[in-house]
Protein backbone atom coordinates (compact mmCIF):
# COMPACT_ATOMS: atom_id res chain seq x y z
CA UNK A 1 106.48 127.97 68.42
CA UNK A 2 108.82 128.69 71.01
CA UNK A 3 108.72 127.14 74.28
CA UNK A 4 110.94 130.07 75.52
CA UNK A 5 108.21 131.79 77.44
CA UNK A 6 110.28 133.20 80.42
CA UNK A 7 108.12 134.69 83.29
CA UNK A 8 104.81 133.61 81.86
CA UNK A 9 105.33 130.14 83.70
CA UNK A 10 102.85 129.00 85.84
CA UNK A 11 104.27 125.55 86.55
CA UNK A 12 106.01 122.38 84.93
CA UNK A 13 104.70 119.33 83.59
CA UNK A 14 106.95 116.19 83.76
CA UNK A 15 106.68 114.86 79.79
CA UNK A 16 106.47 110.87 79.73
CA UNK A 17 107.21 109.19 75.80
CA UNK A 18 106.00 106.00 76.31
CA UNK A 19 106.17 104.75 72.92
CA UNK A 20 103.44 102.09 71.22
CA UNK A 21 100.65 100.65 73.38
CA UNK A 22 97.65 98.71 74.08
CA UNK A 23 94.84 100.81 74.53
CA UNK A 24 93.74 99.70 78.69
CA UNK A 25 97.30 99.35 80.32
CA UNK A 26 97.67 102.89 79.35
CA UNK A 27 94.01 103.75 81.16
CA UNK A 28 94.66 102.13 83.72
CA UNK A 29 98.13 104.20 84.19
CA UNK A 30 96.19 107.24 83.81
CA UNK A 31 93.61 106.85 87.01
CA UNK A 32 96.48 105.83 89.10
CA UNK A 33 98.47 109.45 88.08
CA UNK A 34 95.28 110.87 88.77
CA UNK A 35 94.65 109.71 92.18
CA UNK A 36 98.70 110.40 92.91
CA UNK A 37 97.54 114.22 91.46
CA UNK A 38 94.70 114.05 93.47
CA UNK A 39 96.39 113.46 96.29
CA UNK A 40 99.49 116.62 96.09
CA UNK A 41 101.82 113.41 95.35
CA UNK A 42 102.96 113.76 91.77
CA UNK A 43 103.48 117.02 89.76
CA UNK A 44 101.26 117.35 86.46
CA UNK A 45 102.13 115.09 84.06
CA UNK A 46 101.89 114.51 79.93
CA UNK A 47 101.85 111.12 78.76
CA UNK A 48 102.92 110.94 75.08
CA UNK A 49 102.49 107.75 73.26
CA UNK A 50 101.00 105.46 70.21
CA UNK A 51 98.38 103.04 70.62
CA UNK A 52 98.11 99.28 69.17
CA UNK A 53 95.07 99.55 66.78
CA UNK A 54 91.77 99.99 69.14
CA UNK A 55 88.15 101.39 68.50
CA UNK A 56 87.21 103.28 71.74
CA UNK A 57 83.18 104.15 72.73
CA UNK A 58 83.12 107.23 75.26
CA UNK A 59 80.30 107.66 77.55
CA UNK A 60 77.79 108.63 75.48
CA UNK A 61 79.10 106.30 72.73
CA UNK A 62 76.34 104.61 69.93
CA UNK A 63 77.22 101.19 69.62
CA UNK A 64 75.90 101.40 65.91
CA UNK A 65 78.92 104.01 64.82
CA UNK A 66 80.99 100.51 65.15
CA UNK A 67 80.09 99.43 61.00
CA UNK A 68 82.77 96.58 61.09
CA UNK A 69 81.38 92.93 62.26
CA UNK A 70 83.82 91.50 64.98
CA UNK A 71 85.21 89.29 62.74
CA UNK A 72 86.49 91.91 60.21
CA UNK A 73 87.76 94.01 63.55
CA UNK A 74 89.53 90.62 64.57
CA UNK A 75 91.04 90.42 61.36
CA UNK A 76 92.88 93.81 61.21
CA UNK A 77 94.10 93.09 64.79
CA UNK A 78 91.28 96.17 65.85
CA UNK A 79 90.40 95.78 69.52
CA UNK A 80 87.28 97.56 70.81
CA UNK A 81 87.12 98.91 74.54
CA UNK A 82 84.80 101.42 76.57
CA UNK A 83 86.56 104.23 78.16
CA UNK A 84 85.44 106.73 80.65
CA UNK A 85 86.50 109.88 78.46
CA UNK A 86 83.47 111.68 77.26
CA UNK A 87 82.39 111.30 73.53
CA UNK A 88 81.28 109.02 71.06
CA UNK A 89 83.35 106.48 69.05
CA UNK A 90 87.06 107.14 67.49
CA UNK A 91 89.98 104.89 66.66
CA UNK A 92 93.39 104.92 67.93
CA UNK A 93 96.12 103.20 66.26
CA UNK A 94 99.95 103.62 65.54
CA UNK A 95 101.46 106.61 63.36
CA UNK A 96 98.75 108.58 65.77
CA UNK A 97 99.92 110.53 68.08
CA UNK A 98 98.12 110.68 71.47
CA UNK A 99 98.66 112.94 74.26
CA UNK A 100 96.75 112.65 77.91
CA UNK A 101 97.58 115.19 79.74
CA UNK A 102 97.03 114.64 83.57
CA UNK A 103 96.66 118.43 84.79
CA UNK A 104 95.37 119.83 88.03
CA UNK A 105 93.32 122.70 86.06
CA UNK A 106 92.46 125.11 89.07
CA UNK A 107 96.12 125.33 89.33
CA UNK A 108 96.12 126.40 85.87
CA UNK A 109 93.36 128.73 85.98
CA UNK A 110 91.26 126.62 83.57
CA UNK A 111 87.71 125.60 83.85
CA UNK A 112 86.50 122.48 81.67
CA UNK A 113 85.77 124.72 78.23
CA UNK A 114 88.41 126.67 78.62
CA UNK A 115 90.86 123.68 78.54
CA UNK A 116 89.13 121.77 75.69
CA UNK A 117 89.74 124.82 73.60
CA UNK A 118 93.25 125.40 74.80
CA UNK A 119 94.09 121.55 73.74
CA UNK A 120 92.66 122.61 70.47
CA UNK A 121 94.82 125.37 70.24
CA UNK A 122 97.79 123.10 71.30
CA UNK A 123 96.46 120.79 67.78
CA UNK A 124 96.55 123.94 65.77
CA UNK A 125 99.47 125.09 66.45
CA UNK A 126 101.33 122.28 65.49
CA UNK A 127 99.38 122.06 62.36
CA UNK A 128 100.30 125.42 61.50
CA UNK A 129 104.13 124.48 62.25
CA UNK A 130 104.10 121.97 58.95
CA UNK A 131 101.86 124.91 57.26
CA UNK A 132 98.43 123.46 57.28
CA UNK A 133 95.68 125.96 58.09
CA UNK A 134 93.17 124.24 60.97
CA UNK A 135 89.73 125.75 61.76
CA UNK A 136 86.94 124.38 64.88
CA UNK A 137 83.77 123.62 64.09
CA UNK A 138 80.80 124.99 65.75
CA UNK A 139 79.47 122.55 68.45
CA UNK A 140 82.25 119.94 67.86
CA UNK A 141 84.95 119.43 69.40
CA UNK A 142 87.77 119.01 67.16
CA UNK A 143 90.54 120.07 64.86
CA UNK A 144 89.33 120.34 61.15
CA UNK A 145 91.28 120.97 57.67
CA UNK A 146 88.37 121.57 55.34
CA UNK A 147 85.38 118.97 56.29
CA UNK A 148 88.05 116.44 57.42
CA UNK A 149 89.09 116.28 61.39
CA UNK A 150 92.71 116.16 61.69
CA UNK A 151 92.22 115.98 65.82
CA UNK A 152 90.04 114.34 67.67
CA UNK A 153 89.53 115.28 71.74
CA UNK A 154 87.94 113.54 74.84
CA UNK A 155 88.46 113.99 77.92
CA UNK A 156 87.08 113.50 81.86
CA UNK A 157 87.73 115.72 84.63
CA UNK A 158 87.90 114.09 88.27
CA UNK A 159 88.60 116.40 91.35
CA UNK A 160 90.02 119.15 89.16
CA UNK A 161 92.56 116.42 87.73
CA UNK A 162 92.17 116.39 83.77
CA UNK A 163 92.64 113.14 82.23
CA UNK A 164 92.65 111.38 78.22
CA UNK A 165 92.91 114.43 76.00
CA UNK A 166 93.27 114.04 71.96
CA UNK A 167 95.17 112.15 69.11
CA UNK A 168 96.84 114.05 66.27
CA UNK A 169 96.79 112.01 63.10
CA UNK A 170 100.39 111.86 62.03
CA UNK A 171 100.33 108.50 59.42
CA UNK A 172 97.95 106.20 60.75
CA UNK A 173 96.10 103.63 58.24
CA UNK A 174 93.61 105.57 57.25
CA UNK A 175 91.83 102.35 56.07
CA UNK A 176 90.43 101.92 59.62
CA UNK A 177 88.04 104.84 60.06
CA UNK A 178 86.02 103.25 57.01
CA UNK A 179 85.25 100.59 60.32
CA UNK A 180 83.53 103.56 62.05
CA UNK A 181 81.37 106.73 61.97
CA UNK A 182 84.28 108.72 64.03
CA UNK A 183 82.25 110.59 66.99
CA UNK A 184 79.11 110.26 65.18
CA UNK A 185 79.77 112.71 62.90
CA UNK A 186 78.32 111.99 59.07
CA UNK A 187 79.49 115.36 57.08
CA UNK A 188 82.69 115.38 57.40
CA UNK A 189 86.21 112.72 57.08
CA UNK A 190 89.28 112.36 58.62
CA UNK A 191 92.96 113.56 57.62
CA UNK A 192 96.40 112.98 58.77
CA UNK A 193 99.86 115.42 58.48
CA UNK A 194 101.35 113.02 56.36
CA UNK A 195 97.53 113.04 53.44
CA UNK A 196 97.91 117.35 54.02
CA UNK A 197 101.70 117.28 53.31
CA UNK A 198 102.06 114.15 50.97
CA UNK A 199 105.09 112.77 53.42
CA UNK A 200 105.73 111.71 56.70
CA UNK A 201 107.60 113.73 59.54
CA UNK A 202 109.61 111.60 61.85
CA UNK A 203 106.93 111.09 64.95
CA UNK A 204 109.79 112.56 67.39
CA UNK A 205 109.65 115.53 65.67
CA UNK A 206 106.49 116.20 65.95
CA UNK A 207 105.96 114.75 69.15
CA UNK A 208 108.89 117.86 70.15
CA UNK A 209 106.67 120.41 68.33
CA UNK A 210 103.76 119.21 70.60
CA UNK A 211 105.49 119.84 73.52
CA UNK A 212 107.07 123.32 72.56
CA UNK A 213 103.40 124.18 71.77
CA UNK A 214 101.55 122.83 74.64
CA UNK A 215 104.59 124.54 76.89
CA UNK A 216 103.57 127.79 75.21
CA UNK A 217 99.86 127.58 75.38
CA UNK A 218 98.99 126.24 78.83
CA UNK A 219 102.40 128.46 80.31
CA UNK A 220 104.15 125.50 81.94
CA UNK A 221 107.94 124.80 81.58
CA UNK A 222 107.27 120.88 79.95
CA UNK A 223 110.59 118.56 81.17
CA UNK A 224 111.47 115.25 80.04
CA UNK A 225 110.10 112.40 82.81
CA UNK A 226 109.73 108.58 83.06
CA UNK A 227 107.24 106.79 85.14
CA UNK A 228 110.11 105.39 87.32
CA UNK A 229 110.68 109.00 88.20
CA UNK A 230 107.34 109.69 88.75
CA UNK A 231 106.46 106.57 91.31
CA UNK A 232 109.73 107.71 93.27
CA UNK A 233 108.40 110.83 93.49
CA UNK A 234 104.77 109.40 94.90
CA UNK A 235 106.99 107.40 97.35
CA UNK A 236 108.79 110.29 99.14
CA UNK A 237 105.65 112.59 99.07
């Protein structure tokens, strides 16, 4: 999909690749953008990255969707962490890719549905680039091939700042959901783009055809950042 969108821009979103890591750092770096976001300080932002292999519990989470004892987590190197996203359990891990977009929404024109589904249209779209036909499910949240979630979303909204947002199975060991019962759900699996295509696109790439996509759907010019940039940005607001 073209990013190409000409007058239907409604802003710009300062892209941040931040490559492979642990799982609370990263949370951490998200409330602080938030309260900069909050505050008129920093423009919207996208953090794009990988995370070290973690099981996450949302909000609402069941501690019983964790199957694995700690010492079988332990020894895949699987941490475990609450988060303050909404949702139940997932996993995280490397050859995933994760996007948290840190948005003001009103801005945007987007209420909290409205932006759930536009993220899931953001996941479909970029299915639909390597040819894989996506569908939602009624009353989940999610981006399914077949009865097999491809995407999972969670987010939390503070002061009209969005913040977490989804992971896009790309090649991660699929091995690691059998530890789980992913968001509670019990009919259905997980996939990846790699199981759907039966190879591997370079994570660049499709971390490029997130961004055209995401640019397209939400109407934002998306530009290349760093979090250096960013902080000097905070400092001369």
């Amino acid at each position: 999909m073209s990013q190409d969108i000409g007058s239907r821009y409604i802003g710009q979103v300062f892209c941040c690749r931040l490559g492979l890591q642990p799982y609370l750092p990263v949370e951490e770096l998200q409330k602080e953008l938030v309260a900069l976001r909050q505050q008129n300080r920093i423009p919207d932002v996208l953090l794009l990255l990988e995370h070290e292999p973690v099981i996450t519990l949302g909000r609402r989470a069941d501690p019983t969707h964790i199957l694995a004892s700690s010492e079988a987590l332990a020894g895949e190197g699987v941490q475990v962490c609450r988060t303050e996203r909404g949702g139940d359990v997932t996993y995280h891990g490397p050859g995933q890719l994760v996007a948290y977009p840190i948005l003001h929404l009103p801005t945007l024109g987007l209420g909290p549905s409205d932006y759930m589904h536009r993220l899931e249209d953001v996941a479909a779209a970029l299915a639909a680039d390597y040819g894989i036909n996506t569908h939602r499910r009624d009353g989940i949240i999610g981006v399914w091939v077949g009865n097999n979630k491809l995407t999972a979303l969670g987010v939390r909204i503070k002061g009209g700042i969005c913040y977490h947002g989804l992971a896009f199975n790309v090649d991660p060991n699929m091995r690691h959901w059998s530890m789980i019962i992913p968001c509670g759900i019990t009919d259905g699996g997980v996939t990846s783009l790699a199981a759907e295509l039966g190879k591997t696109p370079p994570m660049r790439e499709v971390e490029d055809r997130f961004t055209a996509n995401f640019g397209a759907l939400f109407s934002v010019r998306v530009v290349e950042g760093n979090l250096t940039a960013i902080r000097l940005m905070a400092e001369s607001a």
